[in-house]
N, C-alpha and C. Protein backbone atom coordinates (compact mmCIF):
# COMPACT_ATOMS: atom_id res chain seq x y z
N UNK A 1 -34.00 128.78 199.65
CA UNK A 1 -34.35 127.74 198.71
C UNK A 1 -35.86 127.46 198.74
N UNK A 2 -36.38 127.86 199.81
CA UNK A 2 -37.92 127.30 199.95
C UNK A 2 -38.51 128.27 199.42
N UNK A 3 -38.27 129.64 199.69
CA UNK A 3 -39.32 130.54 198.64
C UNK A 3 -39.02 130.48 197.14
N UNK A 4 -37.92 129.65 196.31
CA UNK A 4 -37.35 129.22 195.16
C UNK A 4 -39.07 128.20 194.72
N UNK A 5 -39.24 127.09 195.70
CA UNK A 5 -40.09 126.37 195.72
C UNK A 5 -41.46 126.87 195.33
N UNK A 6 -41.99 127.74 196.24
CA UNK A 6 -42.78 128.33 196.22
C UNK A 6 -43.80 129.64 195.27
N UNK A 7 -42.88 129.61 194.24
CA UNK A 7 -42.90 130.51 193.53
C UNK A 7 -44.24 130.15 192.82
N UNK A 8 -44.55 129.38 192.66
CA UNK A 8 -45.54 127.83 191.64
C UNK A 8 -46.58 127.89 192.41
N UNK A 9 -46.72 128.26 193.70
CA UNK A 9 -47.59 128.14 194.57
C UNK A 9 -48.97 128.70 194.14
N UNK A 10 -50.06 128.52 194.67
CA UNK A 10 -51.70 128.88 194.24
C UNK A 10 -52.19 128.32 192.72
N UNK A 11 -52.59 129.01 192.90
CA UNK A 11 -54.02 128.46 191.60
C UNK A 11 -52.94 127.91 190.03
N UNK A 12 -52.06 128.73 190.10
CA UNK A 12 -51.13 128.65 188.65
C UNK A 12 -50.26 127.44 188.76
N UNK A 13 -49.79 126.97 190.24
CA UNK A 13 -49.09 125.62 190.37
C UNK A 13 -49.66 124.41 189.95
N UNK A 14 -51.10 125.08 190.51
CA UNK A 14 -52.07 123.44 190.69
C UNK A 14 -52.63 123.20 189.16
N UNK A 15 -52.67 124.65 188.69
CA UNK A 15 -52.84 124.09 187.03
C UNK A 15 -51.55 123.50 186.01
N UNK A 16 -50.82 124.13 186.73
CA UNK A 16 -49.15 123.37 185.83
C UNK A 16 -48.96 121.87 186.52
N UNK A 17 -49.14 120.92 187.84
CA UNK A 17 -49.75 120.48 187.85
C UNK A 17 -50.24 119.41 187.23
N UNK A 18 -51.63 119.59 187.26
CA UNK A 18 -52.58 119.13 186.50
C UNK A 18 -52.30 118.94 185.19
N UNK A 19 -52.05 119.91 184.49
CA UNK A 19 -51.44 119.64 182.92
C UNK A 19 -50.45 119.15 182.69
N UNK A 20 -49.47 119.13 183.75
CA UNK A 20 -48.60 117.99 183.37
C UNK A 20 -49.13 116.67 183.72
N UNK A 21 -49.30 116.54 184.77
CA UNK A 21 -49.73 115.49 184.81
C UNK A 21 -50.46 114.68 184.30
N UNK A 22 -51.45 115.63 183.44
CA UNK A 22 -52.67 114.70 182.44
C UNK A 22 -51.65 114.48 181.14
N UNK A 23 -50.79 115.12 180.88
CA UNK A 23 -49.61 115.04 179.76
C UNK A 23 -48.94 113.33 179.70
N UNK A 24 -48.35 113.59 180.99
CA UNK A 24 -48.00 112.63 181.18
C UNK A 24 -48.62 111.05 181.30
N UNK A 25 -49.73 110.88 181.92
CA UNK A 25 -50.75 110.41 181.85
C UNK A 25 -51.21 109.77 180.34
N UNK A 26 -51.67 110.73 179.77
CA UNK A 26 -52.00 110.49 178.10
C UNK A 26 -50.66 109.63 177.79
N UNK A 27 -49.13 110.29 177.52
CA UNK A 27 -47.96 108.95 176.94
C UNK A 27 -48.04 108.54 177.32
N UNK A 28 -47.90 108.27 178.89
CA UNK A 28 -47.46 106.48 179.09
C UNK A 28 -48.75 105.58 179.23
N UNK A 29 -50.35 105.90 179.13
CA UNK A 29 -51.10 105.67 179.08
C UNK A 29 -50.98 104.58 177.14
N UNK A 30 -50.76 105.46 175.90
CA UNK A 30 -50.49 105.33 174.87
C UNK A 30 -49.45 104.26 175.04
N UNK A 31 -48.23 104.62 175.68
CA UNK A 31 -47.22 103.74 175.15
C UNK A 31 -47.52 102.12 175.62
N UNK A 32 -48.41 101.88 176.83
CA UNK A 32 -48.43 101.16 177.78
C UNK A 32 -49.43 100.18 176.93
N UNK A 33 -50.38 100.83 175.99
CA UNK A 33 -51.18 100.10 175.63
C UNK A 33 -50.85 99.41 174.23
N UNK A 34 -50.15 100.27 173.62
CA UNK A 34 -49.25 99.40 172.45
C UNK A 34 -48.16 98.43 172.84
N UNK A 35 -47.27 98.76 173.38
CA UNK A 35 -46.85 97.42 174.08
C UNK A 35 -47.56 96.29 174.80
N UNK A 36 -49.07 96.39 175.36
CA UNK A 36 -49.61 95.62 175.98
C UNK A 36 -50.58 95.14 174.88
N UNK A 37 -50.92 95.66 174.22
CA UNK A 37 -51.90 95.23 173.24
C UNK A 37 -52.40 95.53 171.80
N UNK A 38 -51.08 96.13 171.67
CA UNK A 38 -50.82 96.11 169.87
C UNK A 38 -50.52 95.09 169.13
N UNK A 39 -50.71 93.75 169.42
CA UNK A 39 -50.39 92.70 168.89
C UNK A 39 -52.18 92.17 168.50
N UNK A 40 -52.66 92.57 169.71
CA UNK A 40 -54.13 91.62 169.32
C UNK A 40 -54.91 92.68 168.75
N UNK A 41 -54.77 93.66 168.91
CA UNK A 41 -55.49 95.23 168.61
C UNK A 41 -55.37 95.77 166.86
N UNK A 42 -54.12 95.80 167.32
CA UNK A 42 -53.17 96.47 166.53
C UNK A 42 -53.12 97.99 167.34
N UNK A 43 -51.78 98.68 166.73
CA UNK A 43 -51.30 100.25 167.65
C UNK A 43 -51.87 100.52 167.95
N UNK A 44 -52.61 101.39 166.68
CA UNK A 44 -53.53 102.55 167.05
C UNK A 44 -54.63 102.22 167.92
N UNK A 45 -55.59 101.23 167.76
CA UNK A 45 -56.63 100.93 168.78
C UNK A 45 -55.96 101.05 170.14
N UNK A 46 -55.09 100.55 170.26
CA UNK A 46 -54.45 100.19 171.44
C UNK A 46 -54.21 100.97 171.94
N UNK A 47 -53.25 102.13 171.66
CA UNK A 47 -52.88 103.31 172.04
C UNK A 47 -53.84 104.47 172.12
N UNK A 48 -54.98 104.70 171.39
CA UNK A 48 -56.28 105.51 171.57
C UNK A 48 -56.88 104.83 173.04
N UNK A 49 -57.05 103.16 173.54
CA UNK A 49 -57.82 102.99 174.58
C UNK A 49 -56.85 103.18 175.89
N UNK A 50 -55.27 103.05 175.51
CA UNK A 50 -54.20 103.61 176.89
C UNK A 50 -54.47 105.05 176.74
N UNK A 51 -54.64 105.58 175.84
CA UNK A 51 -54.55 107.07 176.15
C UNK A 51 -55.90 107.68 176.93
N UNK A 52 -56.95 106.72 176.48
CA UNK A 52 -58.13 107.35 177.29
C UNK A 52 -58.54 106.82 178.98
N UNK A 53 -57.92 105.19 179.22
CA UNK A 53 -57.89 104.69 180.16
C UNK A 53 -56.70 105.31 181.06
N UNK A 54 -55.51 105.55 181.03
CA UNK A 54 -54.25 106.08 181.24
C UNK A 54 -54.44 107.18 182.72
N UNK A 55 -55.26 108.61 182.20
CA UNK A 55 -55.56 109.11 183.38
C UNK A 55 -56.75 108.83 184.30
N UNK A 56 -56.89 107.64 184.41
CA UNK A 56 -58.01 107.60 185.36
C UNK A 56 -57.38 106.99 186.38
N UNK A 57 -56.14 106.47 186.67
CA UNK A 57 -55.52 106.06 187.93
C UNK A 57 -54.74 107.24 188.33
N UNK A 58 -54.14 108.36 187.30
CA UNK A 58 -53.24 109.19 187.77
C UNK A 58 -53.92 110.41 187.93
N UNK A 59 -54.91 110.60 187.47
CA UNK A 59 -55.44 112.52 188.16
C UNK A 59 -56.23 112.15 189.23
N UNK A 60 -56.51 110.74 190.06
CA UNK A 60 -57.20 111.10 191.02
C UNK A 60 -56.30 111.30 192.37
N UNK A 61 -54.90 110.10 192.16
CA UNK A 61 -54.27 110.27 192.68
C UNK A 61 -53.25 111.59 192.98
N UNK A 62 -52.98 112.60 191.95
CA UNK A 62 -52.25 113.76 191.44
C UNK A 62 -53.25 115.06 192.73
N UNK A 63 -55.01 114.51 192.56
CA UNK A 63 -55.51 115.52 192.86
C UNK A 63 -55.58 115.29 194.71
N UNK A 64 -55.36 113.95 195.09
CA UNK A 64 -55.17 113.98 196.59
C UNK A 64 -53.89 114.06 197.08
N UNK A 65 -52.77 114.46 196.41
CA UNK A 65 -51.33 114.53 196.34
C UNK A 65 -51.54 116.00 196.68
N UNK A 66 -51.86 116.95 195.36
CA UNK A 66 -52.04 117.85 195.59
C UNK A 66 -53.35 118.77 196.85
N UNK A 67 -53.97 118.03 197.20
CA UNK A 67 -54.99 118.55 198.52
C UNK A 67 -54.23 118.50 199.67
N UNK A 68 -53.17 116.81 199.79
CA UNK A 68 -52.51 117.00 201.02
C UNK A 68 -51.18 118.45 200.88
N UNK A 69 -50.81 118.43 199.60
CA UNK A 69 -49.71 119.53 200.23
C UNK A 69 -50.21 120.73 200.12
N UNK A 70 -51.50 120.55 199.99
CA UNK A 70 -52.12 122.38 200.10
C UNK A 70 -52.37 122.52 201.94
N UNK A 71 -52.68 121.36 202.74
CA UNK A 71 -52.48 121.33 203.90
C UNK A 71 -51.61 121.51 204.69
N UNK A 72 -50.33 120.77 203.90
CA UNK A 72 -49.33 120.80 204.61
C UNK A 72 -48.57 121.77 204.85
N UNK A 73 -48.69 122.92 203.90
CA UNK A 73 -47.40 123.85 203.13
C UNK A 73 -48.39 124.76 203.50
């Protein structure tokens, strides 16, 4: 099961990864900001400043997630 895991491993993991993660990042970044501030904004403003604010808490964290299990593994 662990070499199942591993398959993802090196340079091609850490970019799948990364792109998900900035994926992810961008929606709920968007969704977070229209619900939080599409009322005083309106959507679209709202959702353009979650989408650009959005990954700046999650790829830094994603990228020391990913440093520790390049140590670990």
């Amino acid at each position: 099961m662990l070499q199942h895991l591993m398959t993802l491993s090196g340079p091609a993991g850490i970019a799948l990864a990364l792109i998900s993660a900035l994926l992810a990042a961008l929606v709920g970044g968007a969704l977070m900001g229209m619900k939080l501030g599409g009322d005083a904004m309106g959507n679209e403003l709202a959702a353009m400043i979650g989408a650009m604010f959005g990954p700046c808490g999650v790829l830094p964290g994603v990228l020391l997630g990913l440093l520790v299990l390049t140590f670990v593994f």
